[in-house]
Protein backbone atom coordinates (compact mmCIF):
# COMPACT_ATOMS: atom_id res chain seq x y z
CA UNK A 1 0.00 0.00 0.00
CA UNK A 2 3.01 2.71 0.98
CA UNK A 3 4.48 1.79 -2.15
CA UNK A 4 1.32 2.56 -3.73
CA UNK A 5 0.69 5.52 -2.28
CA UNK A 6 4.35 6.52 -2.96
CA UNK A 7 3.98 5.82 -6.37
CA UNK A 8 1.05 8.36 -7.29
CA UNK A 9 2.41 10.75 -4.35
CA UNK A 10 6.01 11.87 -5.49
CA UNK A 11 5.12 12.83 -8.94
CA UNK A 12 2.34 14.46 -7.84
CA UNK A 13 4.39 16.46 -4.94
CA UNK A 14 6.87 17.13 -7.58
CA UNK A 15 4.57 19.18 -10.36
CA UNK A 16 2.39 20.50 -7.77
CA UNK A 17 5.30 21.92 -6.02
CA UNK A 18 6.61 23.18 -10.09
CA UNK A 19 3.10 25.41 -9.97
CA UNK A 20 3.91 27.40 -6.69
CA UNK A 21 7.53 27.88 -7.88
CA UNK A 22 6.39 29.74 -10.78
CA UNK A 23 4.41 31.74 -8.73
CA UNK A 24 7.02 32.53 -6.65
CA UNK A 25 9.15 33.25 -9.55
CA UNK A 26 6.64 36.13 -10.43
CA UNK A 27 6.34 37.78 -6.92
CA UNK A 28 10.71 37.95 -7.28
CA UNK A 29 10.22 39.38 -10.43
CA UNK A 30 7.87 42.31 -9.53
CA UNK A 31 8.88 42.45 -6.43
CA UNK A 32 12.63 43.12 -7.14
CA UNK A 33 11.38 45.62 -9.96
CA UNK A 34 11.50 49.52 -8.05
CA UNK A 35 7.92 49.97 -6.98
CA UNK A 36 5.86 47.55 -4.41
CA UNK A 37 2.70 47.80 -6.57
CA UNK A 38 3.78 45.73 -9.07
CA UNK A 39 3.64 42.72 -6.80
CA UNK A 40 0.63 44.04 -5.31
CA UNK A 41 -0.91 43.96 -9.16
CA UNK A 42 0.29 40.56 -9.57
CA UNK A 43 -1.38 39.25 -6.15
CA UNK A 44 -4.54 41.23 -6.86
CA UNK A 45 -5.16 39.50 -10.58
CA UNK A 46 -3.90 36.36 -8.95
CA UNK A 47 -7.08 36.00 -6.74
CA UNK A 48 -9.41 37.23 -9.70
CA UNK A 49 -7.51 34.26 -11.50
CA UNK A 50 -8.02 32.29 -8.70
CA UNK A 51 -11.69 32.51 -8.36
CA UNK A 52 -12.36 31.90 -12.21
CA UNK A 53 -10.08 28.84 -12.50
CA UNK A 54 -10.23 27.60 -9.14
CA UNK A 55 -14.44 27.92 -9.52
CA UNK A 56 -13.84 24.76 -12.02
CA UNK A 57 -11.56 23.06 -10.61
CA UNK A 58 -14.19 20.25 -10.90
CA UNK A 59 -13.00 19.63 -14.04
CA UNK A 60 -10.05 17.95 -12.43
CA UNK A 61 -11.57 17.05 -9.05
CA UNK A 62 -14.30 15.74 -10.18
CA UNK A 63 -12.95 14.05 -13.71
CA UNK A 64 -10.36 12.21 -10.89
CA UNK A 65 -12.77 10.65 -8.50
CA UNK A 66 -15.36 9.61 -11.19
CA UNK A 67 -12.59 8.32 -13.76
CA UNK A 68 -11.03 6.44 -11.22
CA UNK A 69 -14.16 4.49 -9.66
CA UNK A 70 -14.76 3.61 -13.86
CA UNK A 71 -10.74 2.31 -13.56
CA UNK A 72 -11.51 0.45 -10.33
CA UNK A 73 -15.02 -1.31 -12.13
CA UNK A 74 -12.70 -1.85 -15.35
CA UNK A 75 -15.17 -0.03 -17.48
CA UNK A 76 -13.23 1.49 -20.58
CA UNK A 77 -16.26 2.75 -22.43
CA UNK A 78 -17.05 4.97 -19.16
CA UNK A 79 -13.21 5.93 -18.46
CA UNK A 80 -13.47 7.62 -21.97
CA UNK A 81 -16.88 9.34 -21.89
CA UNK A 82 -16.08 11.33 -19.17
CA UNK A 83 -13.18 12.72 -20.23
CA UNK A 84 -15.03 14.05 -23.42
CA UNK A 85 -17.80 15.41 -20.99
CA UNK A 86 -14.83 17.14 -19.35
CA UNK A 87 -13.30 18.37 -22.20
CA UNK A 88 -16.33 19.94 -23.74
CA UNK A 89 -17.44 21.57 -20.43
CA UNK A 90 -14.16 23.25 -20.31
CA UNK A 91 -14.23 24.28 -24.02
CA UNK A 92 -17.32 25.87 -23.61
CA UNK A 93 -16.72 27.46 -20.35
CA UNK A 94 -13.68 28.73 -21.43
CA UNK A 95 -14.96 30.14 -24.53
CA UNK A 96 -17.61 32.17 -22.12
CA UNK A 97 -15.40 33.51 -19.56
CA UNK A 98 -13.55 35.03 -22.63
CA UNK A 99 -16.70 36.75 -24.10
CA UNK A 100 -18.05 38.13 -20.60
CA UNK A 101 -14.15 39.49 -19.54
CA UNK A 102 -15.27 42.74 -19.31
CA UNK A 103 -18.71 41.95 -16.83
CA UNK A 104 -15.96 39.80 -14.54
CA UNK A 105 -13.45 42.56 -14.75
CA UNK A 106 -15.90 45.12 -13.30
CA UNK A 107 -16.98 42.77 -10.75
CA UNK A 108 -13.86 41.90 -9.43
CA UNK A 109 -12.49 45.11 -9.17
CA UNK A 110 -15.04 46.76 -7.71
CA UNK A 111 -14.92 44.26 -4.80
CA UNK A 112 -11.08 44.70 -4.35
CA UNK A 113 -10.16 48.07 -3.18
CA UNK A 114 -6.62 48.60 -3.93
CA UNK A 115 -4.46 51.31 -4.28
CA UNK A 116 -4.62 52.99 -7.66
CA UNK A 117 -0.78 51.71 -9.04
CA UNK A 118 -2.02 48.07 -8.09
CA UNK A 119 -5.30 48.65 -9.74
CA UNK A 120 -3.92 49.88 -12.97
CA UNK A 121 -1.57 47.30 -13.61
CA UNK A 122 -3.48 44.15 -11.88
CA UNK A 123 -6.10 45.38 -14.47
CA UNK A 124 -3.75 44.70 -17.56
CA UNK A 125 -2.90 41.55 -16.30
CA UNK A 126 -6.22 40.35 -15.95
CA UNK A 127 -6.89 41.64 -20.11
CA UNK A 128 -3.64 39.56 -21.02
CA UNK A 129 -4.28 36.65 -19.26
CA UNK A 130 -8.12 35.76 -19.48
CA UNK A 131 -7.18 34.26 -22.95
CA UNK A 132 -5.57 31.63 -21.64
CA UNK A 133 -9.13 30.07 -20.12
CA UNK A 134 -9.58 27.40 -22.44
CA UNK A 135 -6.03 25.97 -22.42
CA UNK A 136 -6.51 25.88 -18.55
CA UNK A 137 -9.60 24.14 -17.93
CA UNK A 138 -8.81 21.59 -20.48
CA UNK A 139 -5.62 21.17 -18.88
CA UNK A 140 -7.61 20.44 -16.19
CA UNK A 141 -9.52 18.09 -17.59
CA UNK A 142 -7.05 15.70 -18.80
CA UNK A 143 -4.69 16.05 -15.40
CA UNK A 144 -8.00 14.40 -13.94
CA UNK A 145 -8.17 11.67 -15.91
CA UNK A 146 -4.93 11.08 -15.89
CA UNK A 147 -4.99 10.86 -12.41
CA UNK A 148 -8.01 8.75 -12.54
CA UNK A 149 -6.34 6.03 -14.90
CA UNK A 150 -3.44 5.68 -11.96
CA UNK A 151 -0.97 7.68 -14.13
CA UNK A 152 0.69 10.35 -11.81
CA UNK A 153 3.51 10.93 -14.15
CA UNK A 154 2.01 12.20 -17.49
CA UNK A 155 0.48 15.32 -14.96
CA UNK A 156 4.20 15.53 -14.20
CA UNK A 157 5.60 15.79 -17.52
CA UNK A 158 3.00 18.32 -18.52
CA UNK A 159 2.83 20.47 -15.46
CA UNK A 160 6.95 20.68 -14.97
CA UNK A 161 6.94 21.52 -18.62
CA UNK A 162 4.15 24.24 -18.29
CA UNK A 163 5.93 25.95 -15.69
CA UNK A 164 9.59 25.55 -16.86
CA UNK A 165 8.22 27.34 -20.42
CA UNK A 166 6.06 29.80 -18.52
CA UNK A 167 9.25 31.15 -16.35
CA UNK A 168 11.17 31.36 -18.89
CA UNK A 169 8.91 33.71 -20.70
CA UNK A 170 8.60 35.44 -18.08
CA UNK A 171 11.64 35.83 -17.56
CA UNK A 172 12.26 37.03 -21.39
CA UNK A 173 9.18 39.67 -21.22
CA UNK A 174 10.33 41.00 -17.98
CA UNK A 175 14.13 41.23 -18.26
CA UNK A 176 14.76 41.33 -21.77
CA UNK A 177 11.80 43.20 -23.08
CA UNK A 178 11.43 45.17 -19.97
CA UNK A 179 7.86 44.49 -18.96
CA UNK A 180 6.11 44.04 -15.47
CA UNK A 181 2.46 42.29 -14.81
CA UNK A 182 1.59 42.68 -18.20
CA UNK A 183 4.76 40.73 -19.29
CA UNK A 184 4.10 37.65 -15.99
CA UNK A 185 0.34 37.61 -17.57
CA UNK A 186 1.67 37.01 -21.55
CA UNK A 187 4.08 34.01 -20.45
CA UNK A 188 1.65 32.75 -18.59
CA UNK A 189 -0.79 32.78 -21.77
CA UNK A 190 1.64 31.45 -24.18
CA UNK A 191 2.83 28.39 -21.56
CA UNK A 192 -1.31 26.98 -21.03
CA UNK A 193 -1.34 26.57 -25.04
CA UNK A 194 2.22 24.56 -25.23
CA UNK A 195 0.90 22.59 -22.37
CA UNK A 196 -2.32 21.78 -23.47
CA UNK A 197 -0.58 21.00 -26.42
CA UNK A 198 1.50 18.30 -24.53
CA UNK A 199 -1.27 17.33 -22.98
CA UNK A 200 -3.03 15.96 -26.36
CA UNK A 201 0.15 14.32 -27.12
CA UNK A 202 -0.07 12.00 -23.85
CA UNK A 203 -3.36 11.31 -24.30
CA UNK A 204 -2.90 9.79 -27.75
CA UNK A 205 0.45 8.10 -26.87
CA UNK A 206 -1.47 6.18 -23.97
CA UNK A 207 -3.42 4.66 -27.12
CA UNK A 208 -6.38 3.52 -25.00
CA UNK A 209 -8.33 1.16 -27.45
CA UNK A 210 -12.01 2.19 -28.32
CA UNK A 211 -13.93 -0.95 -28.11
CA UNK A 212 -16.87 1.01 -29.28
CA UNK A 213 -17.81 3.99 -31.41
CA UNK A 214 -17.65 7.41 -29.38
CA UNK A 215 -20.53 9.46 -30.50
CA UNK A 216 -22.31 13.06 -29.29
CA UNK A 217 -25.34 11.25 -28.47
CA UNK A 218 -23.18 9.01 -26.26
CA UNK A 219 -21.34 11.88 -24.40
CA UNK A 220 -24.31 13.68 -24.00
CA UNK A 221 -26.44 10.86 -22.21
CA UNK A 222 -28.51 12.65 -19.82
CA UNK A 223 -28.52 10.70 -16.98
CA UNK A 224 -24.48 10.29 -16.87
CA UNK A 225 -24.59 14.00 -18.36
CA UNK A 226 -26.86 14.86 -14.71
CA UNK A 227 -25.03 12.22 -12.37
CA UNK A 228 -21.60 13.94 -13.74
CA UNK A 229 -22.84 17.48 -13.08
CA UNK A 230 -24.52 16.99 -9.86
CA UNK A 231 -20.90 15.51 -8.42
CA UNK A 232 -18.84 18.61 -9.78
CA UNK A 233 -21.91 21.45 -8.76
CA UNK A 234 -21.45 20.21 -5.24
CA UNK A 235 -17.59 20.45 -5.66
CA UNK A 236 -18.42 23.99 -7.60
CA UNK A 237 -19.89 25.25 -4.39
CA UNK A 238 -17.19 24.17 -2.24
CA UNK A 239 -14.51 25.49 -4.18
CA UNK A 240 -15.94 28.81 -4.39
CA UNK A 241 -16.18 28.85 -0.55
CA UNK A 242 -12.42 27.70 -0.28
CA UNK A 243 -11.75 31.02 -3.09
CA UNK A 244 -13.50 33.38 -1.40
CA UNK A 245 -11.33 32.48 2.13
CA UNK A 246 -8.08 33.25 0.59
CA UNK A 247 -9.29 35.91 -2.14
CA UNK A 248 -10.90 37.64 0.85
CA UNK A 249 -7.42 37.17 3.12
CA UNK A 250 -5.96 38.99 -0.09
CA UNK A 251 -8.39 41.74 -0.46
CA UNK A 252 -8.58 43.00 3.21
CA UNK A 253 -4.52 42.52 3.22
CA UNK A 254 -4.71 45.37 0.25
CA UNK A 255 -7.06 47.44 2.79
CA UNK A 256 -3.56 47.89 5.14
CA UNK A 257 -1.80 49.11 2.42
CA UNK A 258 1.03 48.00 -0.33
CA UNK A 259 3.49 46.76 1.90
CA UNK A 260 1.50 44.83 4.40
CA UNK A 261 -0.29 43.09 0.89
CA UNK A 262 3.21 42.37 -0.34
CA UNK A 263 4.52 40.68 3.03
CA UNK A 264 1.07 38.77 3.45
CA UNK A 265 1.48 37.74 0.09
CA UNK A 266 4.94 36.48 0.26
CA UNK A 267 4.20 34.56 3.79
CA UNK A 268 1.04 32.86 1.76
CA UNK A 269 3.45 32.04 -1.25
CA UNK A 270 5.48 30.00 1.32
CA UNK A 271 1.75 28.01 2.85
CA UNK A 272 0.90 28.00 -0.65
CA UNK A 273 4.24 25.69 -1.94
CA UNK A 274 3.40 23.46 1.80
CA UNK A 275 0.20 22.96 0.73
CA UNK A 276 1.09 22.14 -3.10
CA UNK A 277 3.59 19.58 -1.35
CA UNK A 278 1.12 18.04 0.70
CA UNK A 279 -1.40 17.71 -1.97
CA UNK A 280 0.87 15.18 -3.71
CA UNK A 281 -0.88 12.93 -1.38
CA UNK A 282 -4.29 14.03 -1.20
CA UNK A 283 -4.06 13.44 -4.95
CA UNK A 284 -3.24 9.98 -4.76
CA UNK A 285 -6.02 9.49 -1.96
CA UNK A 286 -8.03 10.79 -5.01
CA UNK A 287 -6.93 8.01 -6.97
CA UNK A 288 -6.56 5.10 -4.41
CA UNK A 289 -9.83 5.66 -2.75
CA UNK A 290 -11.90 5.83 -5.93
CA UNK A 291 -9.80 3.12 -7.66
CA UNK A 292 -10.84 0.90 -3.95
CA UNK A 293 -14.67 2.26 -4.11
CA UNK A 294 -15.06 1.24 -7.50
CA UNK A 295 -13.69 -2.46 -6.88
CA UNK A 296 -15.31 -2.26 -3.70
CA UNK A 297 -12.14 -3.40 -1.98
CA UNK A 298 -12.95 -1.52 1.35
CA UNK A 299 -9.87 -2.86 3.33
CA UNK A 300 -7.60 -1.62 1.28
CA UNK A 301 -9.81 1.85 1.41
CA UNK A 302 -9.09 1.98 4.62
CA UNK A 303 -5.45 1.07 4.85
CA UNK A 304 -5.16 4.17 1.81
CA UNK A 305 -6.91 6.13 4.44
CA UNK A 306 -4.40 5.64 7.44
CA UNK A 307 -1.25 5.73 5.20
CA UNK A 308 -2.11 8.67 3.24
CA UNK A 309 -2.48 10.74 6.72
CA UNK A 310 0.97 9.55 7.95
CA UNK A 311 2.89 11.10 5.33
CA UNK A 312 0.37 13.82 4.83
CA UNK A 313 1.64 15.15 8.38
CA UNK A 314 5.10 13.90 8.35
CA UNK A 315 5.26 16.46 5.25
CA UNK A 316 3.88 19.46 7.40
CA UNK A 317 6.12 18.44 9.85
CA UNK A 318 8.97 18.36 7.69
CA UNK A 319 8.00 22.30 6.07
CA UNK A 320 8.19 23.69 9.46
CA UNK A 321 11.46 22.97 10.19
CA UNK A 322 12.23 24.08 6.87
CA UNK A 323 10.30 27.38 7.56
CA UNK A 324 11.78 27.57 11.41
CA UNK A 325 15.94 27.43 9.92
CA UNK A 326 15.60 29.39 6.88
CA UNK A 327 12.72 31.67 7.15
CA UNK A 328 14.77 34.80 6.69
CA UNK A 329 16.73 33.33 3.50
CA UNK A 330 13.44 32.42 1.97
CA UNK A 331 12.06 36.15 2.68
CA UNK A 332 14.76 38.23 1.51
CA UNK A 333 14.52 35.68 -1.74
CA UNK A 334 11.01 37.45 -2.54
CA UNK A 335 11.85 40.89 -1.69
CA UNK A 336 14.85 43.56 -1.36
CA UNK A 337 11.93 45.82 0.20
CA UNK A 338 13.42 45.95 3.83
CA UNK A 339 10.21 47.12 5.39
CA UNK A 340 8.47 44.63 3.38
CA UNK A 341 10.71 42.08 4.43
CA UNK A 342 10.39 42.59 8.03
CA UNK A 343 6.70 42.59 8.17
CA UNK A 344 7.05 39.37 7.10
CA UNK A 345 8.89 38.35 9.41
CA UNK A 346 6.96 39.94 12.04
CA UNK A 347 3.95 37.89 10.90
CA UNK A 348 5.57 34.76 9.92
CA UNK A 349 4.75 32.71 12.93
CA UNK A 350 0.77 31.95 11.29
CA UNK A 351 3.34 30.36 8.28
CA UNK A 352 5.77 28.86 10.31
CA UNK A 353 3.85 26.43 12.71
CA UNK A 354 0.60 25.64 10.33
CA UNK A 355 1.38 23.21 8.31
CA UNK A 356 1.21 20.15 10.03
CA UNK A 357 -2.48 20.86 10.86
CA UNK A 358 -3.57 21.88 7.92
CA UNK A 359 -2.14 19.13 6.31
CA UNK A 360 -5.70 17.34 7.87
CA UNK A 361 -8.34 18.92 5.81
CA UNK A 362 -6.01 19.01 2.41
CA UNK A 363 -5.69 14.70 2.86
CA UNK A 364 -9.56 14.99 3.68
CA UNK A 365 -10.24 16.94 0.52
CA UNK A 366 -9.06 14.18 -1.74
CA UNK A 367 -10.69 11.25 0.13
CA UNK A 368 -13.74 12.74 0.02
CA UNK A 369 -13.01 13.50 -3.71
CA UNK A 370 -11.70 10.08 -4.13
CA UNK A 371 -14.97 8.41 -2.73
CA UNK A 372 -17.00 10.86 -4.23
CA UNK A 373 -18.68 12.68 -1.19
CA UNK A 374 -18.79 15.36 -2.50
CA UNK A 375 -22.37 16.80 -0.75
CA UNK A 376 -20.20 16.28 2.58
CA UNK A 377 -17.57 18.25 1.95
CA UNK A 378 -19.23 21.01 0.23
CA UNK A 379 -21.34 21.55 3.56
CA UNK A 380 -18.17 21.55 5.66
CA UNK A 381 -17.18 24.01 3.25
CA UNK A 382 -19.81 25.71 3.22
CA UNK A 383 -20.16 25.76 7.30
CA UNK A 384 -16.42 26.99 8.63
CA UNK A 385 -16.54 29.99 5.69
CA UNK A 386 -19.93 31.10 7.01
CA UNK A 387 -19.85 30.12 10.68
CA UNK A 388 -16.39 29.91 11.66
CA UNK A 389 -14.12 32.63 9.09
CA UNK A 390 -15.96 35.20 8.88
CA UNK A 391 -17.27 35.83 12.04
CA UNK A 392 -13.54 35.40 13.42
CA UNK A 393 -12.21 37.97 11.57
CA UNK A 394 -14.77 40.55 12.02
CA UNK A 395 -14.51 39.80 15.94
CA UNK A 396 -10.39 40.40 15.64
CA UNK A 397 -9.82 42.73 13.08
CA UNK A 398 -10.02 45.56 15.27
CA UNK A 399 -7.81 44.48 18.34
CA UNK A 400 -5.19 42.42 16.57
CA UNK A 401 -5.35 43.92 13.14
CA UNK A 402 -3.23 42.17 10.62
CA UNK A 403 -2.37 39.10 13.33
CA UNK A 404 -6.24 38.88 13.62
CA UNK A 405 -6.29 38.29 9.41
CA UNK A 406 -4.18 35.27 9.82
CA UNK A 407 -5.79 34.18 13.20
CA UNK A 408 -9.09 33.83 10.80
CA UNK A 409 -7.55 32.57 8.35
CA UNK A 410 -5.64 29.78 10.14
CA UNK A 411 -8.40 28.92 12.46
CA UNK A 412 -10.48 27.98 9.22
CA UNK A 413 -8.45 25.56 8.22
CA UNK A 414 -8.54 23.39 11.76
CA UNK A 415 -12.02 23.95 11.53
CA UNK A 416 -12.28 22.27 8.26
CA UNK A 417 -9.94 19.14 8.97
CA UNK A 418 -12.12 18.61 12.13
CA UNK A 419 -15.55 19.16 10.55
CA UNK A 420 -14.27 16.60 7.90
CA UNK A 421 -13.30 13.66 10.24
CA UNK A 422 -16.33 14.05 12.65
CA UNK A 423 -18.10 13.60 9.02
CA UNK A 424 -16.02 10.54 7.75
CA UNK A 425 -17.61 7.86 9.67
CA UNK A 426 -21.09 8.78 8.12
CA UNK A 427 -19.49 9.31 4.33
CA UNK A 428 -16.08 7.56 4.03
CA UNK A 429 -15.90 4.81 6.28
CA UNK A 430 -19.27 3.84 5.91
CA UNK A 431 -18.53 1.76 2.86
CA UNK A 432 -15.86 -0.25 4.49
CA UNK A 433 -19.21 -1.55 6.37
């Protein structure tokens, strides 16, 4: 089973950990340029990013868990249709979020009150990169199934080689051609194409035999077309919840200014590469426990289960020590902004000593995903945004200002690893009945 496990885990940990890196490639780039509102821009589209993309991350979630229950029942005629479901949801999605830029652009921005610099320039990163929708949700698409089928390495290839491409461009827009946001948003466009490009590659060099004829009628079937659309909406709804917690930990950081933004935002770069370590193995509990589900192998559901939590927190424990010995080496690598810099490291603390717990409700995410329980975890969701966020921020904000941001913040995350377990027995464990 660890070898299992290990086997969908470390390519996983190793591309997820390629997309925070190019991340944190942009924040040094704007935020060794000479103003701190060029990061700023870059955080600010980010979370408008964030909330579009993130909003479908069905696509993948959703693809996985339902692709690999298909794998686990051996049924290849199902293990195709619902990739093409996928991919035509994204297609069309993607094609809509293009036409209506301008509706979510007004939107966003008037819910984000920035400083004007940020504004200006978050705004012409957002008109750069919104034409790279379709390439990413159909990227999304096939990472799922690709998941799904047990294959953690083809995600590899294609994400390492995504992000490689997209820093380098980067890299040549802002250096050699001497652009800022605008310059991070056009690599970024021109990197989702190559990949998705890749992507198509893979798919065809798996060479998965068609034992029958794939038709429209056949991908549109109502009842799968309904049973695969009631599974994502639920995940829809939860994902927006988890969006709106960090896009709103974003938008009040721009309410204490540039500098405070840019120090929050480098502190949530570093939980952001934690948690795209850690969800190496959440993805393979994706896998695994829809694989197990499908085959209706519940013992070895369970054993995934146990395992996947032992190196799930072994990781966090593993970042904070990281974090604890070179926490000022990893700051001063985002920013030369002294003032910046030591905010950070004023604040660091709600960085530093997190990751272990939240480590919980990331493995949770993709067991529930796995075993498709999905109505479960939107509630949880649903619950510790509404009840347990909100209300704790609003209650701190005005004694412990900033501290009281990532109090919120980091309490909602417990909350949601122990909502999740006192829900498992009822959800997850049930089956092993």
């Amino acid at each position: 089973m660890q070898k299992e496990i290990l086997r969908l885990a470390v390519p996983n940990i190793i591309s997820n950990l390629s997309v925070p890196l190019l991340s944190s490639v942009d924040a040094v780039l704007m935020g060794h340029l000479t103003e701190p509102y060029y990061l700023g821009a870059v955080a600010v589209g980010g979370i408008i990013f964030n909330f579009i993309y993130w909003s479908f991350g069905f696509l993948r979630m959703g693809t996985t868990g339902l692709i690999a229950q298909a794998y686990g029942k051996k049924d290849h005629k199902e293990i195709l249709l619902i990739l093409y479901r996928a991919l035509l949801s994204a297609l069309i999605i993607g094609l809509v979020i293009i036409v209506i830029q301008s509706l979510i652009s007004r939107i966003a921005f008037s819910l984000i009150h920035a400083s004007g610099n940020v504004e200006k320039y978050a705004e012409t990163y957002f008109y750069i990169r919104i034409y790279a929708a379709p390439a990413v949700l159909a990227l999304y698409a096939f990472q799922g199934w690709f998941l799904g089928m047990q294959n953690a390495r083809y995600p590899l290839y294609i994400l390492v080689f995504l992000n490689i491409i997209n820093i380098l461009f980067n890299l040549l827009f802002v250096k050699y051609f001497g652009m800022n946001a605008d310059g991070v948003a056009l690599g970024t466009v021109f990197a989702q194409y190559l990949g998705l490009a890749l992507a198509v590659f893979l798919f065809f060099k798996m060479n998965i035999k068609k034992a029958f004829r794939i038709t429209l009628n056949k991908i549109l079937n109502l009842g799968e077309v309904k049973k695969f659309f009631a599974i994502n909406f639920n995940i829809f709804i939860r994902t927006i919840a988890l969006i709106f917690a960090f896009s709103f930990f974003t938008a009040k950081s721009a309410e204490f200014g540039d500098i405070v933004l840019g120090a929050n935002t480098i502190l949530l770069q570093l939980w952001t590469i934690f948690a795209y370590g850690v969800d190496g193995f959440a993805f393979a509990a994706e896998s695994l426990i829809g694989k197990y589900k499908g085959a209706r192998d519940y013992k070895k559901l369970k054993q995934a289960v146990f395992f996947v939590f032992v190196w799930g927190i072994s990781i966090g424990l593993l970042f904070t020590v990281i974090y604890v010995t070179f926490l000022n080496d990893l700051i001063n690598i985002f920013t030369s902004n002294a003032e910046m810099a030591a905010l950070a490291v004023a604040y660091a603390a709600w960085t530093i000593y997190t990751p272990a717990v939240n480590t919980v409700s990331y493995i949770w995410d993709g067991i529930y995903i796995g075993a498709t329980a999905t109505k479960a975890m939107r509630n949880a969701m649903l619950f510790v945004t509404l009840a347990v966020y909100l209300p704790a921020y609003y209650l701190t904000k005005e004694t412990f200002g900033n501290h009281g941001l990532w109090f919120s913040l980091s309490f909602f995350m417990v909350m949601r690893g122990v909502t999740l377990s006192l829900l498992a027995k009822k959800h997850i464990f049930n089956f092993a009945k």
